[in-house]
PDB file of N, CA and C in Angstrom:
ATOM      1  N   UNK A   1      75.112 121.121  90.045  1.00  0.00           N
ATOM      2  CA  UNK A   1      73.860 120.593  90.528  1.00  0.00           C
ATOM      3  C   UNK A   1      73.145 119.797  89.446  1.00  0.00           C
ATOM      4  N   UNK A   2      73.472 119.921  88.146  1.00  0.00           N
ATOM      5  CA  UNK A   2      72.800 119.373  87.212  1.00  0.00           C
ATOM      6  C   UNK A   2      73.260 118.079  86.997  1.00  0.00           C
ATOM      7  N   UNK A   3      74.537 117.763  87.427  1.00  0.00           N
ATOM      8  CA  UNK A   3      74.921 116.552  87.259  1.00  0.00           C
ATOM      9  C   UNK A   3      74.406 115.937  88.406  1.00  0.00           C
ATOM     10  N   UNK A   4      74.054 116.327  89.585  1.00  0.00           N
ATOM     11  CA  UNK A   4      73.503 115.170  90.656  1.00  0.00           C
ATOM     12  C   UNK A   4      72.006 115.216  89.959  1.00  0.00           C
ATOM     13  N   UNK A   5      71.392 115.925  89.871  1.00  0.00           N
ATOM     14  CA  UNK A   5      70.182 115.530  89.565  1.00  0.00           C
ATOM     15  C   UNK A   5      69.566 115.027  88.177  1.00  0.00           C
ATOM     16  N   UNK A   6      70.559 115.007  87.389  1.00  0.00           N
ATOM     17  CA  UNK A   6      70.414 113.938  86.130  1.00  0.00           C
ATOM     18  C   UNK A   6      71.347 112.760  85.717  1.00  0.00           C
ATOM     19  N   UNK A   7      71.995 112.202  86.970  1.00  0.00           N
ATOM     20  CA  UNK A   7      72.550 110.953  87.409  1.00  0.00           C
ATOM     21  C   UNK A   7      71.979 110.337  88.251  1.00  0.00           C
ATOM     22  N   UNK A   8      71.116 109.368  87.398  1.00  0.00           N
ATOM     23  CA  UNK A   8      70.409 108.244  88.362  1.00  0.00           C
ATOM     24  C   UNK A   8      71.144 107.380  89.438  1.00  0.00           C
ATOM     25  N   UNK A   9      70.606 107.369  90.288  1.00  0.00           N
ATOM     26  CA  UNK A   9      71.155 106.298  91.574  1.00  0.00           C
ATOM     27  C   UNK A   9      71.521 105.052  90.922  1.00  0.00           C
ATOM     28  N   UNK A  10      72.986 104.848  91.543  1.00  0.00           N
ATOM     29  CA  UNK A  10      73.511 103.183  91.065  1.00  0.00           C
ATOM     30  C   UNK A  10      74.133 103.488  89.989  1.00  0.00           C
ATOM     31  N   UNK A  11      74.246 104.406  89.349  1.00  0.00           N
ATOM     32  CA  UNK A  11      74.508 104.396  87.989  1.00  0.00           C
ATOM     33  C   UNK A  11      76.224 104.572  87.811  1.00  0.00           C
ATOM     34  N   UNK A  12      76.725 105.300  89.158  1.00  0.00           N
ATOM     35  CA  UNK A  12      78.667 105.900  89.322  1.00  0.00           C
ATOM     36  C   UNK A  12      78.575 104.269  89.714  1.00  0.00           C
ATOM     37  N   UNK A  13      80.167 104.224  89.593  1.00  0.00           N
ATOM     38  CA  UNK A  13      80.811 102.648  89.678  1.00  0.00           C
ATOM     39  C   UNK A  13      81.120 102.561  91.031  1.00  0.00           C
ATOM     40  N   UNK A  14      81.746 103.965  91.558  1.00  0.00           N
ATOM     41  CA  UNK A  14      82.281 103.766  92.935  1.00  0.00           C
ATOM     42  C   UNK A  14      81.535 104.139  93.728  1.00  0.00           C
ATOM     43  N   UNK A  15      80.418 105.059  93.409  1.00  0.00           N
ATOM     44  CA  UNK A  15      79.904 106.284  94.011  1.00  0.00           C
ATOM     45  C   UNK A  15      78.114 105.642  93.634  1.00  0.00           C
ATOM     46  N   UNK A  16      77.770 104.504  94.005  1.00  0.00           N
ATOM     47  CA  UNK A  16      76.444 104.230  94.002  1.00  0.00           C
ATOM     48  C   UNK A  16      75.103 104.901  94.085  1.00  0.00           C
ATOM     49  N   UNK A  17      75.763 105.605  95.461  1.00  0.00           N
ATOM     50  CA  UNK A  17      74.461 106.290  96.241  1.00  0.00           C
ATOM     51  C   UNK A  17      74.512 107.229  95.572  1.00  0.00           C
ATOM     52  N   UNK A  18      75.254 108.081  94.407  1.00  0.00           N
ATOM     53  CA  UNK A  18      75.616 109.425  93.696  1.00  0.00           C
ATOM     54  C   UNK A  18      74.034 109.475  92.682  1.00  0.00           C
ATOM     55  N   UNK A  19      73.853 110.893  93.248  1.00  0.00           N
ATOM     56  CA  UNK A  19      72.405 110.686  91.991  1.00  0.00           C
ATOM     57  C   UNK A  19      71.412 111.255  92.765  1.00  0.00           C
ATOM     58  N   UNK A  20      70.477 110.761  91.853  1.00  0.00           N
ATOM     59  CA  UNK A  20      68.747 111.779  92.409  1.00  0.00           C
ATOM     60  C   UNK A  20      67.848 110.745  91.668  1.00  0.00           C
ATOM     61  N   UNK A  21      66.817 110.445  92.257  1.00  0.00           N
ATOM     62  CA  UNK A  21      65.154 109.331  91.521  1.00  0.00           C
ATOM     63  C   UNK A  21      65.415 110.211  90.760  1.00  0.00           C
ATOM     64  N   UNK A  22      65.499 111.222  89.841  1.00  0.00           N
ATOM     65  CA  UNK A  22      64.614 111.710  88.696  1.00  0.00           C
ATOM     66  C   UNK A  22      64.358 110.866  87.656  1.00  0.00           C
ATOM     67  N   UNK A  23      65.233 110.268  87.781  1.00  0.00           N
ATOM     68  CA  UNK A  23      65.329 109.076  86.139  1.00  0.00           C
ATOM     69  C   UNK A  23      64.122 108.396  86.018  1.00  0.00           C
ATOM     70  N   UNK A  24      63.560 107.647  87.012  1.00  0.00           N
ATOM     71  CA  UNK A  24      61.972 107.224  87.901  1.00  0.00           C
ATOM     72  C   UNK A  24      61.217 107.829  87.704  1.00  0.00           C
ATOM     73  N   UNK A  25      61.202 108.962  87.851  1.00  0.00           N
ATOM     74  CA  UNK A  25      59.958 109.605  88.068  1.00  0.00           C
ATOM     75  C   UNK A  25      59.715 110.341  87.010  1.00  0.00           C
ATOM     76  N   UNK A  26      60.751 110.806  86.029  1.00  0.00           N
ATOM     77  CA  UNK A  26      60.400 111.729  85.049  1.00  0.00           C
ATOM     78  C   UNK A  26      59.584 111.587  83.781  1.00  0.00           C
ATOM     79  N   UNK A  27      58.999 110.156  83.228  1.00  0.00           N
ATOM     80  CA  UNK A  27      58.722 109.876  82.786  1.00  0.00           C
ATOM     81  C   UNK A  27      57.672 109.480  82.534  1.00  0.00           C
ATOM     82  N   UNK A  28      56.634 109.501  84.030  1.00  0.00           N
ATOM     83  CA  UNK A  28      55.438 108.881  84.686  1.00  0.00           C
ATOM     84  C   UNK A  28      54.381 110.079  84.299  1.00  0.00           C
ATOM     85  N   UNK A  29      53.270 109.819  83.918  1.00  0.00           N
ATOM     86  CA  UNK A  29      52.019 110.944  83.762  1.00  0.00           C
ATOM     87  C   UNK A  29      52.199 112.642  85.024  1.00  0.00           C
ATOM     88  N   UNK A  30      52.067 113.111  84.308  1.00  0.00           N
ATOM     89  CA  UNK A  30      52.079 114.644  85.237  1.00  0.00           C
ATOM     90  C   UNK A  30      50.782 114.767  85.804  1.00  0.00           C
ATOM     91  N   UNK A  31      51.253 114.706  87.245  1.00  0.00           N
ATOM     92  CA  UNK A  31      50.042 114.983  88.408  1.00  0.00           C
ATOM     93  C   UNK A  31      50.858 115.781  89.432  1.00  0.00           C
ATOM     94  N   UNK A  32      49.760 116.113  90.410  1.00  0.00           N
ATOM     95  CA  UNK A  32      50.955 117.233  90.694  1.00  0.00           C
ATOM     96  C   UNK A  32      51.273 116.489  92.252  1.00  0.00           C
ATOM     97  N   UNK A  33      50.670 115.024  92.659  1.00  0.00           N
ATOM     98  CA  UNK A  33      51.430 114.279  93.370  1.00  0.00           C
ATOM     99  C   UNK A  33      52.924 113.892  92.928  1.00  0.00           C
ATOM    100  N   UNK A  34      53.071 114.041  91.696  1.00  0.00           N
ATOM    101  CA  UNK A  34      54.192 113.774  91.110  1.00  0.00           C
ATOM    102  C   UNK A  34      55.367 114.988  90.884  1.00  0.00           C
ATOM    103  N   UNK A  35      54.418 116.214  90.906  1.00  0.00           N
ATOM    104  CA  UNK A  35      55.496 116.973  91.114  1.00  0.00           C
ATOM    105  C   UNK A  35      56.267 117.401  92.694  1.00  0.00           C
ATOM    106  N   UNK A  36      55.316 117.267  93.175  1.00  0.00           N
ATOM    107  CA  UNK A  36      56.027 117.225  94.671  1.00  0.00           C
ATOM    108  C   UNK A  36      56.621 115.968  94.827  1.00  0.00           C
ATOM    109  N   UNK A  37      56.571 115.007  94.414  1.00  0.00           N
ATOM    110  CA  UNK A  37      58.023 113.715  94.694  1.00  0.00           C
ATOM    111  C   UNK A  37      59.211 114.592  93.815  1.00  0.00           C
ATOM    112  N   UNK A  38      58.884 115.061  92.475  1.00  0.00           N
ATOM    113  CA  UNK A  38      59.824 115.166  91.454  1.00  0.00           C
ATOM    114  C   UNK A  38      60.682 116.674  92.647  1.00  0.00           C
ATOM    115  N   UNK A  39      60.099 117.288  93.334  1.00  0.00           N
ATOM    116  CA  UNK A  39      60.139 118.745  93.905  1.00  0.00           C
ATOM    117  C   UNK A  39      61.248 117.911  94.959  1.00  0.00           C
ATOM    118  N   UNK A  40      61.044 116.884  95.549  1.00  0.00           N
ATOM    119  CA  UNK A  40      60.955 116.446  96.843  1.00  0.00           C
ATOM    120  C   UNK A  40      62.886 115.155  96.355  1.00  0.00           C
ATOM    121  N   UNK A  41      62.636 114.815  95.398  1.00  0.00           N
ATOM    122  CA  UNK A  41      63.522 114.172  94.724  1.00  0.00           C
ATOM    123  C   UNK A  41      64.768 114.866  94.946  1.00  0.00           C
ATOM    124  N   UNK A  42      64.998 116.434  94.174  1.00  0.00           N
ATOM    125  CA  UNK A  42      65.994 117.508  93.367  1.00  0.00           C
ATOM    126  C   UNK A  42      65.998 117.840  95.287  1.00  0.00           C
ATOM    127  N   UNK A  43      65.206 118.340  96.074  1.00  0.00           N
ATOM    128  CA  UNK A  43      65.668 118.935  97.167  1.00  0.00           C
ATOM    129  C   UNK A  43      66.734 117.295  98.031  1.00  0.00           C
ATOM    130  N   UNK A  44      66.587 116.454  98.466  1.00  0.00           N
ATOM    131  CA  UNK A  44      66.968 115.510  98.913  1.00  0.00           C
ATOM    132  C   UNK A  44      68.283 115.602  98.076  1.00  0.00           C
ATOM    133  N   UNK A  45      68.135 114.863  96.932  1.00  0.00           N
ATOM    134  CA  UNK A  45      69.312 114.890  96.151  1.00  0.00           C
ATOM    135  C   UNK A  45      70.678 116.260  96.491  1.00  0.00           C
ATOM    136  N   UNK A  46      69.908 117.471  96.307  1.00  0.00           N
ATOM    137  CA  UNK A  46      70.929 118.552  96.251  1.00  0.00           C
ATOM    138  C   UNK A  46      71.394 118.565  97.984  1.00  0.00           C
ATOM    139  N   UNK A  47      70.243 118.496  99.307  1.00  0.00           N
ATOM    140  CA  UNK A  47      71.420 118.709  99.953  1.00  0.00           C
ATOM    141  C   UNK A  47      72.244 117.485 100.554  1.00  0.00           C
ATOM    142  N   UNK A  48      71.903 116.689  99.955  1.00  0.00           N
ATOM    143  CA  UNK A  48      72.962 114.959 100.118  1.00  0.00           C
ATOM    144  C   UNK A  48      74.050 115.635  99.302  1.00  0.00           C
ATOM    145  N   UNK A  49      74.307 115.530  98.359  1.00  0.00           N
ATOM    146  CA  UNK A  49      75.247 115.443  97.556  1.00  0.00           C
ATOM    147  C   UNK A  49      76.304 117.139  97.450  1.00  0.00           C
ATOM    148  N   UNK A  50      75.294 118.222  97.658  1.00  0.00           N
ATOM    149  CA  UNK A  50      76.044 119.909  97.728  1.00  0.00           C
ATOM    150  C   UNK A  50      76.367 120.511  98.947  1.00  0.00           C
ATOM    151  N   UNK A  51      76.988 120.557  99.834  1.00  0.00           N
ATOM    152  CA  UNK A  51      76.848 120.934 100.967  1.00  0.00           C
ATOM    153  C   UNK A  51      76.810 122.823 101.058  1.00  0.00           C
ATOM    154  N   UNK A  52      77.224 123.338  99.699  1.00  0.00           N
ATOM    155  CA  UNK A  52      78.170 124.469  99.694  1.00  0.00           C
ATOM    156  C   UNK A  52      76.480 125.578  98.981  1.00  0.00           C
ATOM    157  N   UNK A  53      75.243 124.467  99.252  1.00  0.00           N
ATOM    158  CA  UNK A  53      74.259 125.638  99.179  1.00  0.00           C
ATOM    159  C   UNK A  53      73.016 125.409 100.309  1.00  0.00           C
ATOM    160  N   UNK A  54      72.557 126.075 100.580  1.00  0.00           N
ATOM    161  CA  UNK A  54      70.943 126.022 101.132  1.00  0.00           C
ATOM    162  C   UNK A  54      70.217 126.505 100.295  1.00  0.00           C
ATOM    163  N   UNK A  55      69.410 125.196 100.044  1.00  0.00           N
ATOM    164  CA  UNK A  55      68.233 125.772  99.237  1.00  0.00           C
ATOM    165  C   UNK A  55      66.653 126.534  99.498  1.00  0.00           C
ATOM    166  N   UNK A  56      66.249 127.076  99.270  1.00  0.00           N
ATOM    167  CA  UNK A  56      65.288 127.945  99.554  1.00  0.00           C
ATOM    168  C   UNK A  56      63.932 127.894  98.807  1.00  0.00           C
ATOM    169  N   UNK A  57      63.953 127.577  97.450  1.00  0.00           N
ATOM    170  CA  UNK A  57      62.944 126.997  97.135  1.00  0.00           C
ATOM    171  C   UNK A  57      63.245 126.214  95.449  1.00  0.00           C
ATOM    172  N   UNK A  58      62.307 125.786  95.102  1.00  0.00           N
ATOM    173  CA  UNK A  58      62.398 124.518  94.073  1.00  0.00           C
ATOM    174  C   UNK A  58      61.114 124.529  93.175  1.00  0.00           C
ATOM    175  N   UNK A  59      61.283 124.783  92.280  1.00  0.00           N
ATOM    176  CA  UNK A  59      59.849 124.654  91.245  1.00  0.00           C
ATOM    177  C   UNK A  59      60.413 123.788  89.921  1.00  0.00           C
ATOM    178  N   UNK A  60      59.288 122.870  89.660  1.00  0.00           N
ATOM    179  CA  UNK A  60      59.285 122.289  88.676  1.00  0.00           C
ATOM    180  C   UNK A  60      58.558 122.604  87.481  1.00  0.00           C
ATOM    181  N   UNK A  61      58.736 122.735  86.346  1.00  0.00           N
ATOM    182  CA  UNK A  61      57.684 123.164  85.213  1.00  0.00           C
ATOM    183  C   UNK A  61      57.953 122.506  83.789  1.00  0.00           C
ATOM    184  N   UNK A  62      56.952 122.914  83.248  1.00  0.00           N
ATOM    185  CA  UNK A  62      56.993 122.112  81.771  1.00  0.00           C
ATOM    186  C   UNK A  62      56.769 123.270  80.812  1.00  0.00           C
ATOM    187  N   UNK A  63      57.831 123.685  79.871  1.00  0.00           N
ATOM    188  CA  UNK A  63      57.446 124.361  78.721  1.00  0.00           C
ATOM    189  C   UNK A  63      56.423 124.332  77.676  1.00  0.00           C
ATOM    190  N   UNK A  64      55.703 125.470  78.093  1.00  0.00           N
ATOM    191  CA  UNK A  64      54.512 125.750  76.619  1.00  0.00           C
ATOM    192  C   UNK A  64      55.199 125.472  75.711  1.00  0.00           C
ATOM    193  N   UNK A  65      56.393 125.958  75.226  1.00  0.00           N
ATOM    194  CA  UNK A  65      56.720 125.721  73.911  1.00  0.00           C
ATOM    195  C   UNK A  65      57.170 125.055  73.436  1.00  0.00           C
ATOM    196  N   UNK A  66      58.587 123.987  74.016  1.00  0.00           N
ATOM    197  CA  UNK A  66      58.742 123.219  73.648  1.00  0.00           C
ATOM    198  C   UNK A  66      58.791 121.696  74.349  1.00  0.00           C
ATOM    199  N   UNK A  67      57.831 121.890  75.066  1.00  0.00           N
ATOM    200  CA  UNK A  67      57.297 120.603  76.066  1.00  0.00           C
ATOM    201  C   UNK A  67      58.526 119.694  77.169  1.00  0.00           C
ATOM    202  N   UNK A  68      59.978 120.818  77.325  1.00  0.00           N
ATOM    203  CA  UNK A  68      60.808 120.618  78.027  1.00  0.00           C
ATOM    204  C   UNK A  68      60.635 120.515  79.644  1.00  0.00           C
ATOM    205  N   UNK A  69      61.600 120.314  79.912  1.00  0.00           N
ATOM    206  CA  UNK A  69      60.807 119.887  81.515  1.00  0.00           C
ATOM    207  C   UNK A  69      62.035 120.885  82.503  1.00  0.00           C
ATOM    208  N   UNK A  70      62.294 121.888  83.412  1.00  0.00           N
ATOM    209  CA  UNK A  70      62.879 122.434  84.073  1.00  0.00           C
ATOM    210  C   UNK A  70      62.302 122.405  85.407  1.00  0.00           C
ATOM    211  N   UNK A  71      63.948 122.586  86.313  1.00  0.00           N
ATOM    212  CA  UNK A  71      63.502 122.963  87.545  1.00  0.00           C
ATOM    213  C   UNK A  71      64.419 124.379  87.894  1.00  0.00           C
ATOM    214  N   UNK A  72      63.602 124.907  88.807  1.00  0.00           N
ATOM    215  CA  UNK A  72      64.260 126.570  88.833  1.00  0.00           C
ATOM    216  C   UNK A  72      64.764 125.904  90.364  1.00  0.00           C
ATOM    217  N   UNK A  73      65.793 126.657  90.335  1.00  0.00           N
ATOM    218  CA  UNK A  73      66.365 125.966  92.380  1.00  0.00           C
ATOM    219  C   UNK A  73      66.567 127.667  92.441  1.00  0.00           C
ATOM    220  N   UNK A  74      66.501 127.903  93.656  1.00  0.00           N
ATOM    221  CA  UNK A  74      67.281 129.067  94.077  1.00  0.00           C
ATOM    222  C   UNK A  74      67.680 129.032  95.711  1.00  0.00           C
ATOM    223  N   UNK A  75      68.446 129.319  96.314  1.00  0.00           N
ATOM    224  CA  UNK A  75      68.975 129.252  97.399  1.00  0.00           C
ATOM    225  C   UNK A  75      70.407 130.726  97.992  1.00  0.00           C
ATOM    226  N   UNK A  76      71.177 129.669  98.763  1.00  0.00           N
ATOM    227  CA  UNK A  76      71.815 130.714  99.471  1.00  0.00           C
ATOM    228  C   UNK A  76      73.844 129.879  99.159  1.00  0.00           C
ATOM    229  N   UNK A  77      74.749 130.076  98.810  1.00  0.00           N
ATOM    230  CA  UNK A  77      75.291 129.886  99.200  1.00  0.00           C
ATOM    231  C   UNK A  77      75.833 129.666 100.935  1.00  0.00           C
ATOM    232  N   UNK A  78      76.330 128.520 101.257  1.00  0.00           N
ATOM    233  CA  UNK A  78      77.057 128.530 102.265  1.00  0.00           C
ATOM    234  C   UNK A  78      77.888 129.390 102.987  1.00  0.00           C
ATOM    235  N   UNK A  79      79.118 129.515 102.186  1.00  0.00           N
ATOM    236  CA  UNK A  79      80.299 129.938 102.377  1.00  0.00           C
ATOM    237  C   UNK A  79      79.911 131.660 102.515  1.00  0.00           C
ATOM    238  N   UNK A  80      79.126 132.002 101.402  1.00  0.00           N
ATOM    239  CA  UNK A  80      79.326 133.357 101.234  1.00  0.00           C
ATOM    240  C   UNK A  80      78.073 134.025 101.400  1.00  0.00           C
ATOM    241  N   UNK A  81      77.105 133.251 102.394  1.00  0.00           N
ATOM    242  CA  UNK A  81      75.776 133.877 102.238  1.00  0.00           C
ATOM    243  C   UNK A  81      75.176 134.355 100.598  1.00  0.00           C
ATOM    244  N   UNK A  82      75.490 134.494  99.579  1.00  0.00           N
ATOM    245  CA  UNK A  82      75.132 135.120  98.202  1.00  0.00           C
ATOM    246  C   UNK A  82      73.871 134.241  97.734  1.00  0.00           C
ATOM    247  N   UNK A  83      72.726 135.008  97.451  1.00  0.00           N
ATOM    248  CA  UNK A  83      71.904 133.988  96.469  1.00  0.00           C
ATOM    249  C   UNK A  83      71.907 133.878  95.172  1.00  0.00           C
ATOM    250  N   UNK A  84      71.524 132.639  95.032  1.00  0.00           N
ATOM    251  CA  UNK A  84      71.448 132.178  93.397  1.00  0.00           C
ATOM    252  C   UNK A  84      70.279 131.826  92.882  1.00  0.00           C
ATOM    253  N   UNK A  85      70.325 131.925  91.467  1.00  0.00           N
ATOM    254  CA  UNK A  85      69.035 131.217  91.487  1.00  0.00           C
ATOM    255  C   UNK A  85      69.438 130.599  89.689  1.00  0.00           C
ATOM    256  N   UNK A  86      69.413 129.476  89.367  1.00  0.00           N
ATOM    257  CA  UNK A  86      69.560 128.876  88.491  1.00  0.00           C
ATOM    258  C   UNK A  86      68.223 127.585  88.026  1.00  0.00           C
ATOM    259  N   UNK A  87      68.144 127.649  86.346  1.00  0.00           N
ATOM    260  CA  UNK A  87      67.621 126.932  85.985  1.00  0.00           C
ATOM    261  C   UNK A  87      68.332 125.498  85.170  1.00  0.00           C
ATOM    262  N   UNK A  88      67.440 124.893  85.190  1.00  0.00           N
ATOM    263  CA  UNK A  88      68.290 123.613  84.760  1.00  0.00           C
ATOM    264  C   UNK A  88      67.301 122.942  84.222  1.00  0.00           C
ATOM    265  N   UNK A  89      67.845 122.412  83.041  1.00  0.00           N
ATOM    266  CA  UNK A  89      66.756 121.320  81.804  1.00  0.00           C
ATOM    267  C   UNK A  89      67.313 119.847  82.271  1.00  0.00           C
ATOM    268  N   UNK A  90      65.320 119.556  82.203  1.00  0.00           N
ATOM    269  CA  UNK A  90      65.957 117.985  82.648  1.00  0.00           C
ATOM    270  C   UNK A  90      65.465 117.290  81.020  1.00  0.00           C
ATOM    271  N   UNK A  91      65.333 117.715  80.477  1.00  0.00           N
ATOM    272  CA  UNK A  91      64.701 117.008  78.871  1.00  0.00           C
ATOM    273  C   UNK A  91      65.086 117.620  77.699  1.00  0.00           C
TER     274      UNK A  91
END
């Protein structure tokens, strides 16, 4: 999942549509109109590109400490009903 959502659109040779806005948006002043695109981005992206999860919910945040930028996903597998819940650095 980390590779669709930190592969900007256009960017695969064959695979154009491969990717997620984050590249766009991650960079723009923090408002929290912006975190619901950035929220709204990672959900679109993941179920275009993953078929093998349902996601369930999506938070975006910024580290006190070292001013990193994460999104927590957690969901359901497909196949096996099992939930997950993984974090992922976008900075």
């Amino acid at each position: 999942m980390r590779d669709i959502l930190v592969t900007p659109i256009g960017s695969r040779v064959m695979r154009r549509e491969y990717g997620s806005l984050l590249s766009a948006l991650i960079d723009q002043p923090q408002t929290r109109a912006l975190r619901l695109q950035i929220m709204a981005a990672c959900y679109s992206a993941i179920q275009k590109w993953e078929p093998r999860v349902s996601l369930t919910a999506i938070n975006f945040e910024r580290s006190e400490t070292d001013g990193g930028l994460y999104v927590d996903i957690t969901g359901t597998r497909s196949t096996s009903s099992q939930p997950f819940s993984l974090t992922i650095p976008l900075s």
